[in-house]
PDB file of N, CA and C in Angstrom:
ATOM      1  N   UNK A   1     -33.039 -22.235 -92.636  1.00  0.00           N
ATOM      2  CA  UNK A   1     -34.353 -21.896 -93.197  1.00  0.00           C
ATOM      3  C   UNK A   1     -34.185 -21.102 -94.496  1.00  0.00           C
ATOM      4  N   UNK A   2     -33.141 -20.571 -94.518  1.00  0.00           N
ATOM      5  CA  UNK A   2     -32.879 -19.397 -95.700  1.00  0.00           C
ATOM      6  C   UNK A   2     -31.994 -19.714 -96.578  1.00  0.00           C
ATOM      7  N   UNK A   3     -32.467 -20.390 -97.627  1.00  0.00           N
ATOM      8  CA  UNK A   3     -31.622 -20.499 -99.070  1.00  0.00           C
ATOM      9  C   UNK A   3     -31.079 -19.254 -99.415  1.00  0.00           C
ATOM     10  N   UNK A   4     -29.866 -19.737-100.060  1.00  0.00           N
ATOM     11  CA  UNK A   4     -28.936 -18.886-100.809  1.00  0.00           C
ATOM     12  C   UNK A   4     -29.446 -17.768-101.629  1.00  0.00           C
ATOM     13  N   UNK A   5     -30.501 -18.308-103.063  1.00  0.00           N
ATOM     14  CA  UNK A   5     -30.576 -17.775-103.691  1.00  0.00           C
ATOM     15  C   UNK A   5     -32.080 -16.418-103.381  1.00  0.00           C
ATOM     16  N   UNK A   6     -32.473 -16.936-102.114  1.00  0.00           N
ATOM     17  CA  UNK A   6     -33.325 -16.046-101.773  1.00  0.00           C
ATOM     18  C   UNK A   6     -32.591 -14.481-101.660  1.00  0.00           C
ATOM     19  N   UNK A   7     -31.815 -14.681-101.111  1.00  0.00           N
ATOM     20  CA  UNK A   7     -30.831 -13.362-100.702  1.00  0.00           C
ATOM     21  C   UNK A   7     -30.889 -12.552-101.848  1.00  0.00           C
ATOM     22  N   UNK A   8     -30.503 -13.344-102.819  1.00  0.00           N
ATOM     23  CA  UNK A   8     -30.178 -13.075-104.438  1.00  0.00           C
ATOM     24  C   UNK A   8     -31.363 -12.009-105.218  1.00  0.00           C
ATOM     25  N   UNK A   9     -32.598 -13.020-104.757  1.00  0.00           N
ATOM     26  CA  UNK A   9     -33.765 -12.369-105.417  1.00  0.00           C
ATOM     27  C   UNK A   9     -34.252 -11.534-104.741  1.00  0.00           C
ATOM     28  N   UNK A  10     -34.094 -11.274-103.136  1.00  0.00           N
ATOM     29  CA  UNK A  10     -34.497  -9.867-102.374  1.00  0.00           C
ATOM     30  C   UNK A  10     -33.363  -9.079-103.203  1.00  0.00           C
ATOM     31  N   UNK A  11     -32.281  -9.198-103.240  1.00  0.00           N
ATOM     32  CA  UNK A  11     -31.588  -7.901-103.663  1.00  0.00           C
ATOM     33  C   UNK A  11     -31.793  -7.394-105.287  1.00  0.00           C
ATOM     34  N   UNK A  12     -31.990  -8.700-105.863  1.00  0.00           N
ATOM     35  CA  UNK A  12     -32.476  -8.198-107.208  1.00  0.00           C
ATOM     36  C   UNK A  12     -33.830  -7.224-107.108  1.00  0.00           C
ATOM     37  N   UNK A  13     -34.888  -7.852-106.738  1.00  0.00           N
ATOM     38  CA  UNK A  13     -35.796  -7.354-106.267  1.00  0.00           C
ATOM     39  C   UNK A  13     -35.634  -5.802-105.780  1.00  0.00           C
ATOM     40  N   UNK A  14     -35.154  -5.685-104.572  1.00  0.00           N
ATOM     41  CA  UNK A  14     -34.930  -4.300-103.885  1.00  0.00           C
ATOM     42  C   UNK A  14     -33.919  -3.316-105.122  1.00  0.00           C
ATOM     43  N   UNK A  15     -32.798  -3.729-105.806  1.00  0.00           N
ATOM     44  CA  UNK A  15     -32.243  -2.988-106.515  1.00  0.00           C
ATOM     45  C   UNK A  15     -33.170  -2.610-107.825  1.00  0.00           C
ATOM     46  N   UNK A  16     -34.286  -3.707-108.327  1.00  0.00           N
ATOM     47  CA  UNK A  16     -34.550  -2.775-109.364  1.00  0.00           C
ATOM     48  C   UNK A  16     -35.850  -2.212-109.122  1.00  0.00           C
ATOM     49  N   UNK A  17     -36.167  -2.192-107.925  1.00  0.00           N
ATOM     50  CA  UNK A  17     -37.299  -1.205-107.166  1.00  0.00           C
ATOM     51  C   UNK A  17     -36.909  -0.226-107.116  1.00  0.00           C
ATOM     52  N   UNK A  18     -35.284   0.012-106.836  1.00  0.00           N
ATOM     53  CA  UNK A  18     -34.741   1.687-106.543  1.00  0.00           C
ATOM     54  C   UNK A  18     -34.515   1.844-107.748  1.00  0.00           C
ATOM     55  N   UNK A  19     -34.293   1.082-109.018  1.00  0.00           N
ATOM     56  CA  UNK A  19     -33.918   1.850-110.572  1.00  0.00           C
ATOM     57  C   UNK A  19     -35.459   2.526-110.907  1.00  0.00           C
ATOM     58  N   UNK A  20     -36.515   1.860-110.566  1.00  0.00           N
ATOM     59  CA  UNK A  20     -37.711   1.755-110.846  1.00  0.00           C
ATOM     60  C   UNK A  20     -38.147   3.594-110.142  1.00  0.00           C
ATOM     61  N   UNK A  21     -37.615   3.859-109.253  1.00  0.00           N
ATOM     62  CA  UNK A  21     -37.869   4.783-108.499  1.00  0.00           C
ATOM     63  C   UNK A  21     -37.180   5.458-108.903  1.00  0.00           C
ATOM     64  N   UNK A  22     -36.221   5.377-109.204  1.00  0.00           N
ATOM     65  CA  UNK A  22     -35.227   6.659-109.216  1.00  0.00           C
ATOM     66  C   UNK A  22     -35.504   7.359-110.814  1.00  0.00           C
ATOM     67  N   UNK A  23     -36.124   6.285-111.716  1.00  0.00           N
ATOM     68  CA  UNK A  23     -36.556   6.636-113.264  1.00  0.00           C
ATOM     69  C   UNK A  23     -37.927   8.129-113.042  1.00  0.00           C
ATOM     70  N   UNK A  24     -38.721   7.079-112.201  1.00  0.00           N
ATOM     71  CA  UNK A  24     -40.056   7.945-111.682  1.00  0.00           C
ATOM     72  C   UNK A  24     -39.423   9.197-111.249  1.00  0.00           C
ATOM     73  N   UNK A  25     -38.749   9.525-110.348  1.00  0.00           N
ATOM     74  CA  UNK A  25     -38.471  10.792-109.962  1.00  0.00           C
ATOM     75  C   UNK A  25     -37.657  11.591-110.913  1.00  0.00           C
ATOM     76  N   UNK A  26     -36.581  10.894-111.782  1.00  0.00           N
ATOM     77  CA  UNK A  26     -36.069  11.922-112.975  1.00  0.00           C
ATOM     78  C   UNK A  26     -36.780  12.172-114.000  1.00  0.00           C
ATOM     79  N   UNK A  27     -38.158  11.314-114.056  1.00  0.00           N
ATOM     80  CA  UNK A  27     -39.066  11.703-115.186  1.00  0.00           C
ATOM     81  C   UNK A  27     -40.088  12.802-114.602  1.00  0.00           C
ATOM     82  N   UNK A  28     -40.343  12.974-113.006  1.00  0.00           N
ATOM     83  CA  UNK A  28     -40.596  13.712-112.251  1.00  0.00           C
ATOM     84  C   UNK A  28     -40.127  15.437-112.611  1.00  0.00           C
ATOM     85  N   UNK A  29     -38.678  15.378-111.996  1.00  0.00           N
ATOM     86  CA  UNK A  29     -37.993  16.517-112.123  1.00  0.00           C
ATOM     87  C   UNK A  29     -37.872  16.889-113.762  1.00  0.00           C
ATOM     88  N   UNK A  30     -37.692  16.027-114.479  1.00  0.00           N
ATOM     89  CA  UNK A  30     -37.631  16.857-116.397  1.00  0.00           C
ATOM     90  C   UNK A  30     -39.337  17.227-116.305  1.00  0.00           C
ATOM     91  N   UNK A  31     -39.936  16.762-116.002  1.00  0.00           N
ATOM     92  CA  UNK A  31     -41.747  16.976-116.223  1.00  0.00           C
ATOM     93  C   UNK A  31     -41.682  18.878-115.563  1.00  0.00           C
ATOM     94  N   UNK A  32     -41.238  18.551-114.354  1.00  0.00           N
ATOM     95  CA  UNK A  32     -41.079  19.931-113.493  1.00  0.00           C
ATOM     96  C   UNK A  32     -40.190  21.341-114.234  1.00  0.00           C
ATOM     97  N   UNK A  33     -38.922  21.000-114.814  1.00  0.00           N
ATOM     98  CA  UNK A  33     -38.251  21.758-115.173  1.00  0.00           C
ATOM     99  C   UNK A  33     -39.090  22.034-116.806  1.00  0.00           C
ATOM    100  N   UNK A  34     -39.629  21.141-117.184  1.00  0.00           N
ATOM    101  CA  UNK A  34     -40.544  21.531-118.693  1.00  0.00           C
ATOM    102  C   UNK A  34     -41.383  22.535-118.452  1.00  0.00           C
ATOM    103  N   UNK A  35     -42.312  22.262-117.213  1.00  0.00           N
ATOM    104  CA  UNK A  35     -43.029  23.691-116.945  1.00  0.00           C
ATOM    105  C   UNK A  35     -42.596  24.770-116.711  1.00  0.00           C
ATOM    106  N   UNK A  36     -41.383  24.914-115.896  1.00  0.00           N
ATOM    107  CA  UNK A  36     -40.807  26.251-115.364  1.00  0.00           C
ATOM    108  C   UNK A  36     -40.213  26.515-116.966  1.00  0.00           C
ATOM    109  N   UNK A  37     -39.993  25.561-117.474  1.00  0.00           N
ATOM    110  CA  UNK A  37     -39.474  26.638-119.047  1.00  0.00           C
ATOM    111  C   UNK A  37     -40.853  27.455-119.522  1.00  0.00           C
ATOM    112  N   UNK A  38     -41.685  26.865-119.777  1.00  0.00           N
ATOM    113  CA  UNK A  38     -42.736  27.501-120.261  1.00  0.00           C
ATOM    114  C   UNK A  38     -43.102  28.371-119.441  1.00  0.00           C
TER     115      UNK A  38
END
């Protein structure tokens, strides 16, 4: 039932969901550390 390249595109998929996330939260934490400077 499960082609090859499906595998391919869940993991593409899932990996650039976590780049996607992990951007959000370091733009998160610099946003956070900008205030505590001020």
């Amino acid at each position: 039932m499960h082609e090859p390249w499906v595998a391919y595109v869940v993991v593409g998929t899932v990996t650039t969901l976590m780049m996607i996330g992990k951007s959000m939260i370091f733009f998160d934490d610099s946003k956070k550390k900008d205030k505590k400077d001020d």
